[in-house]
N, C-alpha and C. Protein backbone atom coordinates (compact mmCIF):
# COMPACT_ATOMS: atom_id res chain seq x y z
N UNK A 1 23.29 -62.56 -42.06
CA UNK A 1 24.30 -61.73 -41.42
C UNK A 1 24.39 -60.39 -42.14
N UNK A 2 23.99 -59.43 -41.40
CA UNK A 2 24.65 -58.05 -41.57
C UNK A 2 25.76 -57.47 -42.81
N UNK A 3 25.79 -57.25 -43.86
CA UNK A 3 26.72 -56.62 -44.30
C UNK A 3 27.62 -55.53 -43.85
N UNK A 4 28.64 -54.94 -44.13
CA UNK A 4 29.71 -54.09 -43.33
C UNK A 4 28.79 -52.89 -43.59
N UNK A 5 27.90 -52.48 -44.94
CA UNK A 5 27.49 -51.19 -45.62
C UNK A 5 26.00 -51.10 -44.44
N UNK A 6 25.34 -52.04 -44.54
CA UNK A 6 24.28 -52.42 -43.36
C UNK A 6 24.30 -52.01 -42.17
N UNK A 7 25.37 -52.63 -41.20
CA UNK A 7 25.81 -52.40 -40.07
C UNK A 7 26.31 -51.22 -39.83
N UNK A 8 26.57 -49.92 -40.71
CA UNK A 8 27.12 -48.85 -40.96
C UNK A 8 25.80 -47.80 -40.60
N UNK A 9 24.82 -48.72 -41.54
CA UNK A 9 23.54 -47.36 -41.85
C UNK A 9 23.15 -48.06 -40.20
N UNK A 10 22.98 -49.09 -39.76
CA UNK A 10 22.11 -49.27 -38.51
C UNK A 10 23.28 -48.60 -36.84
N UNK A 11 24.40 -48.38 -37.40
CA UNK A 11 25.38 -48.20 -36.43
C UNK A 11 24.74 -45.94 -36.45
N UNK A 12 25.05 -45.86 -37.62
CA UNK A 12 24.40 -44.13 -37.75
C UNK A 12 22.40 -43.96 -37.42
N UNK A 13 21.88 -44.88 -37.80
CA UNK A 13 20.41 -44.59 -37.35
C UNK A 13 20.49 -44.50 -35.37
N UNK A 14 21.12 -45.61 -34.79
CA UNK A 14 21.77 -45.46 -33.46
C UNK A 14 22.02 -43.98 -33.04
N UNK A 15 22.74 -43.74 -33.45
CA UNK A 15 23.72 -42.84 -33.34
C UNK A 15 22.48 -41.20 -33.41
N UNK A 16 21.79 -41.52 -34.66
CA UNK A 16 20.72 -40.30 -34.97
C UNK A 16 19.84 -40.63 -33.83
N UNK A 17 19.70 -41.87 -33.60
CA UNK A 17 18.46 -41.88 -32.36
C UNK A 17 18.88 -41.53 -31.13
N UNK A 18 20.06 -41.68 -30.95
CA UNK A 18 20.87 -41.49 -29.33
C UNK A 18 21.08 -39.57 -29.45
N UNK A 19 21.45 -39.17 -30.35
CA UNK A 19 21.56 -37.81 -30.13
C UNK A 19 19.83 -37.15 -30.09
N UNK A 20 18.95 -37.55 -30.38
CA UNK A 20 17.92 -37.08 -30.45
C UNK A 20 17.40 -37.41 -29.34
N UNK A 21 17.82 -38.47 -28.01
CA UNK A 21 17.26 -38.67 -26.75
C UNK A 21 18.16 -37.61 -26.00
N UNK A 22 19.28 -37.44 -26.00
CA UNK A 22 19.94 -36.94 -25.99
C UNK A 22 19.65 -35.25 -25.93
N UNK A 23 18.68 -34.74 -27.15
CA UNK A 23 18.83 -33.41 -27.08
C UNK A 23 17.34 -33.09 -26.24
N UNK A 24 16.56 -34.28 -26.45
CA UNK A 24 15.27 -34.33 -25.84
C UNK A 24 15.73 -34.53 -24.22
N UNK A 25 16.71 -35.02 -23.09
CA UNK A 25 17.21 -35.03 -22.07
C UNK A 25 17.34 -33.64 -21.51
N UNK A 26 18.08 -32.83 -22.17
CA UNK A 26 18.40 -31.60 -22.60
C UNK A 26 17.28 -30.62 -22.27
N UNK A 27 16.45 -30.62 -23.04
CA UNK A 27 15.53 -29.57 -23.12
C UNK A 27 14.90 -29.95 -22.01
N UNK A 28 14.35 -31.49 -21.65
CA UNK A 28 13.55 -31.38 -20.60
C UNK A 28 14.23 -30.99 -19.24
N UNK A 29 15.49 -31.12 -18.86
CA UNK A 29 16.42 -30.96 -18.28
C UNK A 29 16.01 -28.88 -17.90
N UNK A 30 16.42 -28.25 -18.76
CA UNK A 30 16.57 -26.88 -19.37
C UNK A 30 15.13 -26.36 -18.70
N UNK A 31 14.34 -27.51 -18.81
CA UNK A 31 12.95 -26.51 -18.79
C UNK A 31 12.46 -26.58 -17.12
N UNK A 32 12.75 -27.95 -16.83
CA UNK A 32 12.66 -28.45 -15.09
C UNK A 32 13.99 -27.21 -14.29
N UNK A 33 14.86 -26.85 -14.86
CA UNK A 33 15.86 -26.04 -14.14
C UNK A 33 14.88 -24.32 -14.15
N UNK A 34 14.23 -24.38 -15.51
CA UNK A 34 13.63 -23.00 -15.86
C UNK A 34 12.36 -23.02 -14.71
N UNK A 35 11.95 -23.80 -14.69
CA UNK A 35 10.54 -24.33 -14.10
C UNK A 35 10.93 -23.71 -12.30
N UNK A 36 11.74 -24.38 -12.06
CA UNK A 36 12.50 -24.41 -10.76
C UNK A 36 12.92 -22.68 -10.25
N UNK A 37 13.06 -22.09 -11.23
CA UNK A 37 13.90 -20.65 -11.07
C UNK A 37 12.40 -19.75 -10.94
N UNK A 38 11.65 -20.16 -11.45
CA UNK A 38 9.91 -19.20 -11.45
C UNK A 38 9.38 -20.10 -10.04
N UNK A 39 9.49 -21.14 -9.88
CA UNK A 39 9.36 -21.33 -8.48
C UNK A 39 9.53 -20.51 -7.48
N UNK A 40 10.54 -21.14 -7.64
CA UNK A 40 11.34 -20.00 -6.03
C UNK A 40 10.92 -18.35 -6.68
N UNK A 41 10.86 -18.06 -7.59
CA UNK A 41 10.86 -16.41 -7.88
C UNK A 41 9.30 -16.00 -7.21
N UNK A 42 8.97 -16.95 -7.74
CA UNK A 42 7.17 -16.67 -7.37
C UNK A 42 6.99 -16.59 -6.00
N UNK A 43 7.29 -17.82 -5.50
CA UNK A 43 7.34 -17.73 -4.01
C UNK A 43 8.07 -16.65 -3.15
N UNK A 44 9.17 -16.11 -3.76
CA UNK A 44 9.45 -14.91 -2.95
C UNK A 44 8.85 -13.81 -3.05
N UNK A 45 8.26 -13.59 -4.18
CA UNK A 45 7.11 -12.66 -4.64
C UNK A 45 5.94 -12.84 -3.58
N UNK A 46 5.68 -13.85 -3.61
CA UNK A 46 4.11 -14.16 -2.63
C UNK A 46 4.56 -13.66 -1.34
N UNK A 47 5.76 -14.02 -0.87
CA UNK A 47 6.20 -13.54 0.53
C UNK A 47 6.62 -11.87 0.39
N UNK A 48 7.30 -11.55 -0.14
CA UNK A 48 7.15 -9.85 -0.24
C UNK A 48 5.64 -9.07 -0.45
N UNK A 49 4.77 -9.70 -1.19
CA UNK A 49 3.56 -9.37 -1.15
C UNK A 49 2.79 -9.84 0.08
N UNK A 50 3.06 -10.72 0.90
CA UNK A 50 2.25 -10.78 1.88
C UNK A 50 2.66 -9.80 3.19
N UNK A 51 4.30 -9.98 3.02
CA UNK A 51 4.78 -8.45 4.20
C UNK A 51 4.03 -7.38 4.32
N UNK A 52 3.83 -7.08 2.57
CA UNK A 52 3.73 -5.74 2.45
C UNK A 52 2.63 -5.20 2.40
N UNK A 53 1.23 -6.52 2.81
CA UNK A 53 0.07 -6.55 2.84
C UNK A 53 -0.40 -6.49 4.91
N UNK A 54 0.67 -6.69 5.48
CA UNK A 54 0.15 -6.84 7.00
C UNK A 54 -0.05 -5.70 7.39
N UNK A 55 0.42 -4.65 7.02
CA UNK A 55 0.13 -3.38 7.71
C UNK A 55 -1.72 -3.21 7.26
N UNK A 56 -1.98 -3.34 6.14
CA UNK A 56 -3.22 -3.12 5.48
C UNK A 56 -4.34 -4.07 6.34
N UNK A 57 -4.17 -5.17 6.39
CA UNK A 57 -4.67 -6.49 6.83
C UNK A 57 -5.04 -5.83 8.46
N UNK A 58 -3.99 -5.60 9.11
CA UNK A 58 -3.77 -4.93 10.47
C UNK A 58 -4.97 -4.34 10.46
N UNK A 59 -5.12 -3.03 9.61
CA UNK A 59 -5.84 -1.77 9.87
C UNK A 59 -7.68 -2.42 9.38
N UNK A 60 -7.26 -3.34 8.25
CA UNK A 60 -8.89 -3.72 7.72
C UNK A 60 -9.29 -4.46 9.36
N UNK A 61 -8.64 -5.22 10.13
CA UNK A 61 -9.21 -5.68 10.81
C UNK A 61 -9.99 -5.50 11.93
N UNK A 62 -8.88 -3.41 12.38
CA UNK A 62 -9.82 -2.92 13.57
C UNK A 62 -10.72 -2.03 12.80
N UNK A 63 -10.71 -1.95 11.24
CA UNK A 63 -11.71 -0.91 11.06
C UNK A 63 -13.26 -1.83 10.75
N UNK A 64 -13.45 -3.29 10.27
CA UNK A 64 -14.09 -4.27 10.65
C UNK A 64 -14.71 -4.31 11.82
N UNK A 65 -13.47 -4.70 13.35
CA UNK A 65 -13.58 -5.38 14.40
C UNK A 65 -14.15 -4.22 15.40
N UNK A 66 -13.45 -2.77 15.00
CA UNK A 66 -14.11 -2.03 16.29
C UNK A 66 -14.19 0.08 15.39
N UNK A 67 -13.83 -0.12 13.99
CA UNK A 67 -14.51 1.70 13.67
C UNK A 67 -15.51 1.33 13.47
N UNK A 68 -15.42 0.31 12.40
CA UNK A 68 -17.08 0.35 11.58
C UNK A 68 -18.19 0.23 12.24
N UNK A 69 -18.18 -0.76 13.54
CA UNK A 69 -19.24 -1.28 14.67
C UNK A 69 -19.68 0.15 15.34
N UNK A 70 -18.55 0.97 15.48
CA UNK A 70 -18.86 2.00 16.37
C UNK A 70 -19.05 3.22 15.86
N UNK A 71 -19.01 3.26 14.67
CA UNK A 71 -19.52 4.40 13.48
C UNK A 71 -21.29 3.58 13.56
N UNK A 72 -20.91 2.50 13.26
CA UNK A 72 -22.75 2.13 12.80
C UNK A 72 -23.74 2.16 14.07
N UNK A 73 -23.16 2.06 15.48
CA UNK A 73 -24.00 2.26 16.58
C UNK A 73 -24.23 3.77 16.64
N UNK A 74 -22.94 4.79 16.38
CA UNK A 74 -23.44 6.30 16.41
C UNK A 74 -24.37 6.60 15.88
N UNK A 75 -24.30 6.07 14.14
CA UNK A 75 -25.16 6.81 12.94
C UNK A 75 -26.43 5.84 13.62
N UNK A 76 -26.74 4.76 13.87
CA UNK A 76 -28.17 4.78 14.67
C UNK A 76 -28.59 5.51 15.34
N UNK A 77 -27.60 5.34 16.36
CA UNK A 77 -28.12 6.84 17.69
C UNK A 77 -28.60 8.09 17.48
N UNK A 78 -27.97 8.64 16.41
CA UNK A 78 -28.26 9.84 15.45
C UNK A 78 -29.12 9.70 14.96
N UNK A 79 -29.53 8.68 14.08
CA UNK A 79 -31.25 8.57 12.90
C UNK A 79 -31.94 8.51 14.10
N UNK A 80 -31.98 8.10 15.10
CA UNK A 80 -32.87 7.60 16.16
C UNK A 80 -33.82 8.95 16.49
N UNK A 81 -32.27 9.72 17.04
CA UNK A 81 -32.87 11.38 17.74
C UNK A 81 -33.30 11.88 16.86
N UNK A 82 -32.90 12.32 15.73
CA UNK A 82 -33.31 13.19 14.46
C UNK A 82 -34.72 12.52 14.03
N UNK A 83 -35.11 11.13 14.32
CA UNK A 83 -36.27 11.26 14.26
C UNK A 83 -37.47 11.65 14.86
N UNK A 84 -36.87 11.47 16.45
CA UNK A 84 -37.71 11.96 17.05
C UNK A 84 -37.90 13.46 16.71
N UNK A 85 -36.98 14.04 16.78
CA UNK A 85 -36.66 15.43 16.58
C UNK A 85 -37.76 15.96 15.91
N UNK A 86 -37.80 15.09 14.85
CA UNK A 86 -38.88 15.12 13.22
C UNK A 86 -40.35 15.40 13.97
N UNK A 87 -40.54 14.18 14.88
CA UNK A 87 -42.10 13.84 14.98
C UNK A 87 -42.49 15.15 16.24
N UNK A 88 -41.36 15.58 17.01
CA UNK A 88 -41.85 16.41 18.02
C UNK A 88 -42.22 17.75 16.93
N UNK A 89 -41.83 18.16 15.80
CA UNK A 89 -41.61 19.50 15.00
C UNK A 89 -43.30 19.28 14.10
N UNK A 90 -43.50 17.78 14.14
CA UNK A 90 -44.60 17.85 12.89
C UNK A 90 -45.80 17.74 14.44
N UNK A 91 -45.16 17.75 15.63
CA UNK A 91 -46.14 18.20 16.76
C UNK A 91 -46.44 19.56 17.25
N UNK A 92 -45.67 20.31 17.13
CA UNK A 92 -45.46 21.67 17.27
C UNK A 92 -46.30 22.03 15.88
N UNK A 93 -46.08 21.49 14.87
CA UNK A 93 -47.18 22.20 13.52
C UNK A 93 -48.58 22.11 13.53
N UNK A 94 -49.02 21.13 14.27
CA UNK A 94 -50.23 20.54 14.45
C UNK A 94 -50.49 21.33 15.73
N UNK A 95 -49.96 21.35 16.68
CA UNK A 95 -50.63 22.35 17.95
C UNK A 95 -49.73 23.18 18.15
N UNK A 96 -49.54 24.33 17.76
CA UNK A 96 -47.99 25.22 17.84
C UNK A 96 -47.95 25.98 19.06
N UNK A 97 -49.94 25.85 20.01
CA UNK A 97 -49.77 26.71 21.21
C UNK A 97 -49.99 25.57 22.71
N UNK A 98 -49.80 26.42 23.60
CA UNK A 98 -50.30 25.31 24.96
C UNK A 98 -51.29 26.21 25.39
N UNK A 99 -52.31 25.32 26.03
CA UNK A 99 -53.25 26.07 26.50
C UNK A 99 -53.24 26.22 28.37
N UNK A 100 -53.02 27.84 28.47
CA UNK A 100 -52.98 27.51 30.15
C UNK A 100 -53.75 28.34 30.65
N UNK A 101 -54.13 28.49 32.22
CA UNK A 101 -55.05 28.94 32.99
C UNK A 101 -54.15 30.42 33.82
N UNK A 102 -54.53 31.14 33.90
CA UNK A 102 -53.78 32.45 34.93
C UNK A 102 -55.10 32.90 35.66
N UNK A 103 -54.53 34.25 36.90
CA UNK A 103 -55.70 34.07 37.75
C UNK A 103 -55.14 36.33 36.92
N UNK A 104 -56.59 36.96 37.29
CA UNK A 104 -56.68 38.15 37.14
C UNK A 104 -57.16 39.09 38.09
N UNK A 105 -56.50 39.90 38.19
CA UNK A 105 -57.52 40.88 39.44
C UNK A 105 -58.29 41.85 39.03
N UNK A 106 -59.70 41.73 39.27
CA UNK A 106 -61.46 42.69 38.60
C UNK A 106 -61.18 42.93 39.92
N UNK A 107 -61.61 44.24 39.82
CA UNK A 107 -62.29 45.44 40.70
C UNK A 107 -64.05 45.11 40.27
N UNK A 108 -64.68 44.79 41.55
CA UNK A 108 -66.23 44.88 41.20
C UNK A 108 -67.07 45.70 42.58
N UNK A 109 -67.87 46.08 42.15
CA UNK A 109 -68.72 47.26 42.95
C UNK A 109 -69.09 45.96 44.49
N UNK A 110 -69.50 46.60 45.37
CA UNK A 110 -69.97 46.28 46.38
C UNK A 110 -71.14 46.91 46.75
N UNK A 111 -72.30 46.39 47.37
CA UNK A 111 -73.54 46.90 47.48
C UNK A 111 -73.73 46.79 49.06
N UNK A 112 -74.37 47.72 49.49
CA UNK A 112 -75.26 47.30 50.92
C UNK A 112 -76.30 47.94 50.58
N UNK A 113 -77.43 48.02 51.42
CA UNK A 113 -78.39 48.76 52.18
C UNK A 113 -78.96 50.09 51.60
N UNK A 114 -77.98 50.88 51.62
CA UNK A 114 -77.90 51.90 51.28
C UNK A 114 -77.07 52.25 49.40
N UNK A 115 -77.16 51.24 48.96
CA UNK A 115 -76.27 51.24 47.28
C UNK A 115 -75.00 50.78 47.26
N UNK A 116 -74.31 51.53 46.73
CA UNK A 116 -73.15 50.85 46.58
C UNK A 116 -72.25 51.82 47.54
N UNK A 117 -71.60 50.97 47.99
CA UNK A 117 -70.55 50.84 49.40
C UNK A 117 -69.26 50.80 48.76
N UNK A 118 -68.81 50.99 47.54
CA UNK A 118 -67.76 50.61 46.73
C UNK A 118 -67.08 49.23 46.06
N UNK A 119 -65.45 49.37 46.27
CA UNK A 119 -64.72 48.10 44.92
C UNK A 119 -64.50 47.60 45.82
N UNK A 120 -64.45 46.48 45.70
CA UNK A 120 -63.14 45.53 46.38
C UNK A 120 -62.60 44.66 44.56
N UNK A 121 -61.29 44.05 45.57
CA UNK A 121 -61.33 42.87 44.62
C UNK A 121 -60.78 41.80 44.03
N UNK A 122 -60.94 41.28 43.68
CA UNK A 122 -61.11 39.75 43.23
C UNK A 122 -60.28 38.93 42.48
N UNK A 123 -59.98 38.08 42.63
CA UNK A 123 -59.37 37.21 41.20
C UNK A 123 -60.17 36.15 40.44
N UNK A 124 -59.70 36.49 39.59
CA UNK A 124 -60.92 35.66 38.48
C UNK A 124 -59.79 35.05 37.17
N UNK A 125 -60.22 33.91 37.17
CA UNK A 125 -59.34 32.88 36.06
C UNK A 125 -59.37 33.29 34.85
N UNK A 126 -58.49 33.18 34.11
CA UNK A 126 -58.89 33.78 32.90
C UNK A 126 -58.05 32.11 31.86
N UNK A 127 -58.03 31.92 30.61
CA UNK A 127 -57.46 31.12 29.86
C UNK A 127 -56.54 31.99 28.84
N UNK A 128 -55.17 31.58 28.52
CA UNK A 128 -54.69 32.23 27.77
C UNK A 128 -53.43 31.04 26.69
N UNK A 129 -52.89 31.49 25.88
CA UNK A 129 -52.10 30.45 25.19
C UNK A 129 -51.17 30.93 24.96
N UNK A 130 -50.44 29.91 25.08
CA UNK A 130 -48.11 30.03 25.01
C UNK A 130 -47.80 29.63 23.57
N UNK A 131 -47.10 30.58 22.81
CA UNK A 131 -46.53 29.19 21.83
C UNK A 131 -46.05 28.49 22.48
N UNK A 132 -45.86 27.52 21.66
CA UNK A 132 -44.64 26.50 22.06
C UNK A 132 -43.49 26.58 21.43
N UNK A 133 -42.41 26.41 22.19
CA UNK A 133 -41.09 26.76 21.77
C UNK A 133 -40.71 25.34 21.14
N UNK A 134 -40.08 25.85 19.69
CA UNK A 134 -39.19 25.02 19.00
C UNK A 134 -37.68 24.67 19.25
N UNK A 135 -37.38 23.41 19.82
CA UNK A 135 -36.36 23.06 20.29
C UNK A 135 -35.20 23.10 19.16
N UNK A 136 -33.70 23.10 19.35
CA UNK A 136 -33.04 23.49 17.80
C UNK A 136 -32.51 21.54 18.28
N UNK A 137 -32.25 21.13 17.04
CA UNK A 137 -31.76 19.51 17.09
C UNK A 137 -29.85 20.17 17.09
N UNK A 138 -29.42 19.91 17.90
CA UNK A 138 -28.23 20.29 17.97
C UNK A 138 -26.93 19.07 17.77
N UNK A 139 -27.41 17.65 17.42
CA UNK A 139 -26.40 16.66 16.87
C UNK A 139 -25.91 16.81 15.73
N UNK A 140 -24.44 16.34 15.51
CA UNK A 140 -23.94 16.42 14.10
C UNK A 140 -24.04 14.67 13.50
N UNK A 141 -24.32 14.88 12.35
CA UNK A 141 -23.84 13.50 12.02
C UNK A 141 -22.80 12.86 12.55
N UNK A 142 -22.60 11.21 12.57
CA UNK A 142 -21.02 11.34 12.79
C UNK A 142 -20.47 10.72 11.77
N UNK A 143 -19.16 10.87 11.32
CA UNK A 143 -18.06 10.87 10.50
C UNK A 143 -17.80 9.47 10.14
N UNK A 144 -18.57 9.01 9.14
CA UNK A 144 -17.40 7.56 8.99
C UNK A 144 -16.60 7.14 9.10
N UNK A 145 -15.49 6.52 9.59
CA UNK A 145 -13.54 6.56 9.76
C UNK A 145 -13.57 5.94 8.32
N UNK A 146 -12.60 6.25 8.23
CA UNK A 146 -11.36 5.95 6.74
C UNK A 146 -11.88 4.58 6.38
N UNK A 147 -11.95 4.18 5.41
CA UNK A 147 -11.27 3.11 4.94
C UNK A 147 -10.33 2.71 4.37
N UNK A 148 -9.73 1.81 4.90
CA UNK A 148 -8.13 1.59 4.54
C UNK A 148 -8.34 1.10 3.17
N UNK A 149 -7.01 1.71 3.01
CA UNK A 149 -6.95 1.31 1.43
C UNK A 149 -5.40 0.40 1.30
N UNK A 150 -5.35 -0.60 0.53
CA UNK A 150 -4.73 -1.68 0.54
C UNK A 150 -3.63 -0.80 -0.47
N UNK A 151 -2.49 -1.45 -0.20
CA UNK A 151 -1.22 -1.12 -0.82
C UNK A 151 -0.81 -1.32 -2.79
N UNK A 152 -0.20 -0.50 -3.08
CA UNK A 152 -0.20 -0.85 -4.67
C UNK A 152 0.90 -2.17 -4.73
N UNK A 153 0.23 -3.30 -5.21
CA UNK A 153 1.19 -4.62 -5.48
C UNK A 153 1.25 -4.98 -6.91
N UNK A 154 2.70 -4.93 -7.34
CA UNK A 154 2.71 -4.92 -8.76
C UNK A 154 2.84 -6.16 -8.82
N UNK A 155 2.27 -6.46 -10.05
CA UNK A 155 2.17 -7.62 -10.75
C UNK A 155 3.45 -8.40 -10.69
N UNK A 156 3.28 -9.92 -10.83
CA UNK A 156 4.78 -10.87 -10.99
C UNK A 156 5.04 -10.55 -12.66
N UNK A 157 6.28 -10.29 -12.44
CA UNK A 157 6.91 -10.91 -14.08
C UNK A 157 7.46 -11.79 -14.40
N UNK A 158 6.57 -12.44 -15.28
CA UNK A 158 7.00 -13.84 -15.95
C UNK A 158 7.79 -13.47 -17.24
N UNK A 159 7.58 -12.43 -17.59
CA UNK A 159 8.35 -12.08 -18.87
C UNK A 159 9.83 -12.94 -19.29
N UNK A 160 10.83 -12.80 -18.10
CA UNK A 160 11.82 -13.44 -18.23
C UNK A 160 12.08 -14.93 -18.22
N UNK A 161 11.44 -15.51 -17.47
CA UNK A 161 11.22 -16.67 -17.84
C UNK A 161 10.59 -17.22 -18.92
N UNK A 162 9.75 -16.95 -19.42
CA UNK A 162 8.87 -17.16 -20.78
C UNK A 162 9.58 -16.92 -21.27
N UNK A 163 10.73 -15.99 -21.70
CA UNK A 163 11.62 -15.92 -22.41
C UNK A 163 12.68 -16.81 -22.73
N UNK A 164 13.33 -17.17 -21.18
CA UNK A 164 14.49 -18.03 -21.02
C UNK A 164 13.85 -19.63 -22.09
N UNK A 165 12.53 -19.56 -21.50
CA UNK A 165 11.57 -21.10 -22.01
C UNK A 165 11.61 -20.78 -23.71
N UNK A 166 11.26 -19.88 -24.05
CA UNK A 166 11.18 -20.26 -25.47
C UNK A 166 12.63 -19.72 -25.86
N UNK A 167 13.30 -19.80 -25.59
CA UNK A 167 14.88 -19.66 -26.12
C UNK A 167 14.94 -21.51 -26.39
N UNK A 168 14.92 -21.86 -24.93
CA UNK A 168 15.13 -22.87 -24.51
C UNK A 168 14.32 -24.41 -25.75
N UNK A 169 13.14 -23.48 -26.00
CA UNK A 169 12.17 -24.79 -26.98
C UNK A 169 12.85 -24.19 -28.30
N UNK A 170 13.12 -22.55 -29.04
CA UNK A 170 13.24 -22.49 -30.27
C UNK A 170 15.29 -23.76 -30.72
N UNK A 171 16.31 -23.59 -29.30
CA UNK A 171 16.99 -24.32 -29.95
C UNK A 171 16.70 -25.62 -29.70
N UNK A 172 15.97 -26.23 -29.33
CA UNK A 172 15.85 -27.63 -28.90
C UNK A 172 15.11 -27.84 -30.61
N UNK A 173 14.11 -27.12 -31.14
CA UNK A 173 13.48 -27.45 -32.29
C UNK A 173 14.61 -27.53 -33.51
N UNK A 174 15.34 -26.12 -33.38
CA UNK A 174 16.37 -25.75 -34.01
C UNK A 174 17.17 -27.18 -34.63
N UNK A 175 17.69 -27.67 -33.05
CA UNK A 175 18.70 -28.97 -33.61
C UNK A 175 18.27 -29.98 -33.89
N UNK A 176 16.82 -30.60 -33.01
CA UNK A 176 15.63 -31.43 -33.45
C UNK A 176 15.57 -31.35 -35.18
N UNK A 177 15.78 -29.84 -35.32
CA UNK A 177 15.35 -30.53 -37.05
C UNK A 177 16.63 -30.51 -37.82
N UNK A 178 17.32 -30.11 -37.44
CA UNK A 178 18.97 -30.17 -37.89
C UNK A 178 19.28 -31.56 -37.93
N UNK A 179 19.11 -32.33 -36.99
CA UNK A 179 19.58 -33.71 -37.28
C UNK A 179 18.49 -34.74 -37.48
N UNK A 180 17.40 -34.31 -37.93
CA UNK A 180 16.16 -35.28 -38.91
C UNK A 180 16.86 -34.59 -40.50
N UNK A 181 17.15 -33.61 -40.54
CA UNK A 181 17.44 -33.12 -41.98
C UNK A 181 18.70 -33.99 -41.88
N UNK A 182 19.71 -34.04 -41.27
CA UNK A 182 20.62 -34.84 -41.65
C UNK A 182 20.59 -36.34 -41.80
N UNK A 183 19.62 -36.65 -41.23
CA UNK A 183 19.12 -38.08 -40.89
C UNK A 183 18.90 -38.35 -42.11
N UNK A 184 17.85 -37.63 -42.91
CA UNK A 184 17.15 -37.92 -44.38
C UNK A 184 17.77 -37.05 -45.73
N UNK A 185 18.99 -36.71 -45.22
CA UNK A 185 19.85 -36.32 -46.21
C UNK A 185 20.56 -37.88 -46.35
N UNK A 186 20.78 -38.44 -45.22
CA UNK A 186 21.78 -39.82 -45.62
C UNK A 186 21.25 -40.99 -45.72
N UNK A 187 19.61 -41.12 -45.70
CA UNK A 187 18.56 -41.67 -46.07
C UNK A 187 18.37 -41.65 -47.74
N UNK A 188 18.78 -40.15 -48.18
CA UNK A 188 18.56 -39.61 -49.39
C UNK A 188 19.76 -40.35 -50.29
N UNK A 189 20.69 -39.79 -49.78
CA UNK A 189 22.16 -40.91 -50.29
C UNK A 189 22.27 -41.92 -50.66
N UNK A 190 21.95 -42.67 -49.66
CA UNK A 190 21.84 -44.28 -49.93
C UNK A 190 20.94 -44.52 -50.93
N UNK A 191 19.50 -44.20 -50.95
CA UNK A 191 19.09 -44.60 -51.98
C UNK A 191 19.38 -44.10 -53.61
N UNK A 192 20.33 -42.86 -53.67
CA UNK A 192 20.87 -42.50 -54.71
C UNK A 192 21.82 -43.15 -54.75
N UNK A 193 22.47 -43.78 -53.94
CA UNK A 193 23.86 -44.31 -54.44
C UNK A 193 23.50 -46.22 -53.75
N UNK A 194 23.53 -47.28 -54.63
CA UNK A 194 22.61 -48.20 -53.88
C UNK A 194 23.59 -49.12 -53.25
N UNK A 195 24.97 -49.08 -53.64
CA UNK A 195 26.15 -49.63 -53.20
C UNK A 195 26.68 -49.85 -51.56
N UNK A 196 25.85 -48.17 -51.25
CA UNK A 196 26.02 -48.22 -50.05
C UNK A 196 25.31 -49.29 -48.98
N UNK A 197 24.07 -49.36 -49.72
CA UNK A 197 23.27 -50.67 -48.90
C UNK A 197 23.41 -51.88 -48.63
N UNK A 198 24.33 -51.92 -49.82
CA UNK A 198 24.81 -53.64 -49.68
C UNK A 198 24.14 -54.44 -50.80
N UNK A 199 23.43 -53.30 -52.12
CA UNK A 199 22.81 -54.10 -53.36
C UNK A 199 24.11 -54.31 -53.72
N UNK A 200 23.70 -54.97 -54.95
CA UNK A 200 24.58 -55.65 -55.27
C UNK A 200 23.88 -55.66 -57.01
N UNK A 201 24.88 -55.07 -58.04
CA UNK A 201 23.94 -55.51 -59.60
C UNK A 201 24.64 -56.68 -60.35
């Protein structure tokens, strides 16, 4: 059976163990409420950032769905002509004239019988050459459209919470060791003083 000095130290070890579930309830308590508050914070964050992302989203989708398609069919259409453009110019360098036929009118003597009877006269072909005219390429490039540029979204701050949290762990350690120090201060006692245990000399 238990001595009264016995039942004393096992009634206070209780007592040290119940406040230490106790402060451990606490903190985990403290940190699930902290936990809970960056929840919801975050999540309203994600939803203000996604508002403030639809206008952007909007614009990426027709500059995707119908600028970019129709910028990239122009700028084909354009390399297309400009090339030809190219090969008709390095044709013009290589033959720069045309060659054509015209008719001319000669005066030539006429003869009879008696010599010459005089002119009449005639047309007679002759060959002659045209430059060839250089066509001017008169397309402009066309213009890329914009690209949208997405909105400035500032970062979440966790700052405050990380804060609230280690407030929250430095006193939980704080009293955690406050009452092990007291625990083994009266640990310390007893065995300095042995009366308390229930020896007996």
């Amino acid at each position: 059976m238990a001595t009264l000095p016995q039942f004393k130290q096992r009634q206070l070890a209780r007592r040290s163990t119940s406040d230490i579930d106790r402060l451990a309830k606490q903190y985990k308590s403290a940190v699930e409420q902290i936990t809970g508050e960056y929840t919801t914070a975050f999540t309203g964050y994600q939803a203000n950032v996604a508002e403030k992302m639809k206008p952007f989203e909007a614009e990426l989708a027709t500059y995707k769905e119908s600028s970019l398609p129709a910028y990239e069919a122009q700028k084909a259409s354009y390399l297309k002509n400009l090339e030809d453009y190219n090969k008709l110019l390095a044709d013009i360098e290589a033959n720069p004239v045309t060659e054509a036929i015209g008719t001319k009118q000669v005066k030539k003597p006429r003869f009879n019988l008696f010599g010459l009877a005089g002119y009449e006269t005639k047309s007679e072909p002759f060959t002659y050459y045209v430059p060839k005219e250089i066509p001017k390429f008169t397309e402009t490039a066309p213009t890329p459209p914009a690209t949208p540029m997405a909105p400035t979204v500032e970062a979440f701050d966790s700052g405050e919470f990380a804060a609230k949290k280690e407030e929250v762990e430095g006193t939980f350690k704080r009293e955690l060791g406050e009452r092990r120090a007291a625990k083994l201060g009266a640990v310390s006692r007893r065995a300095t003083r042995p009366l308390l245990t229930g020896t007996q000399t």
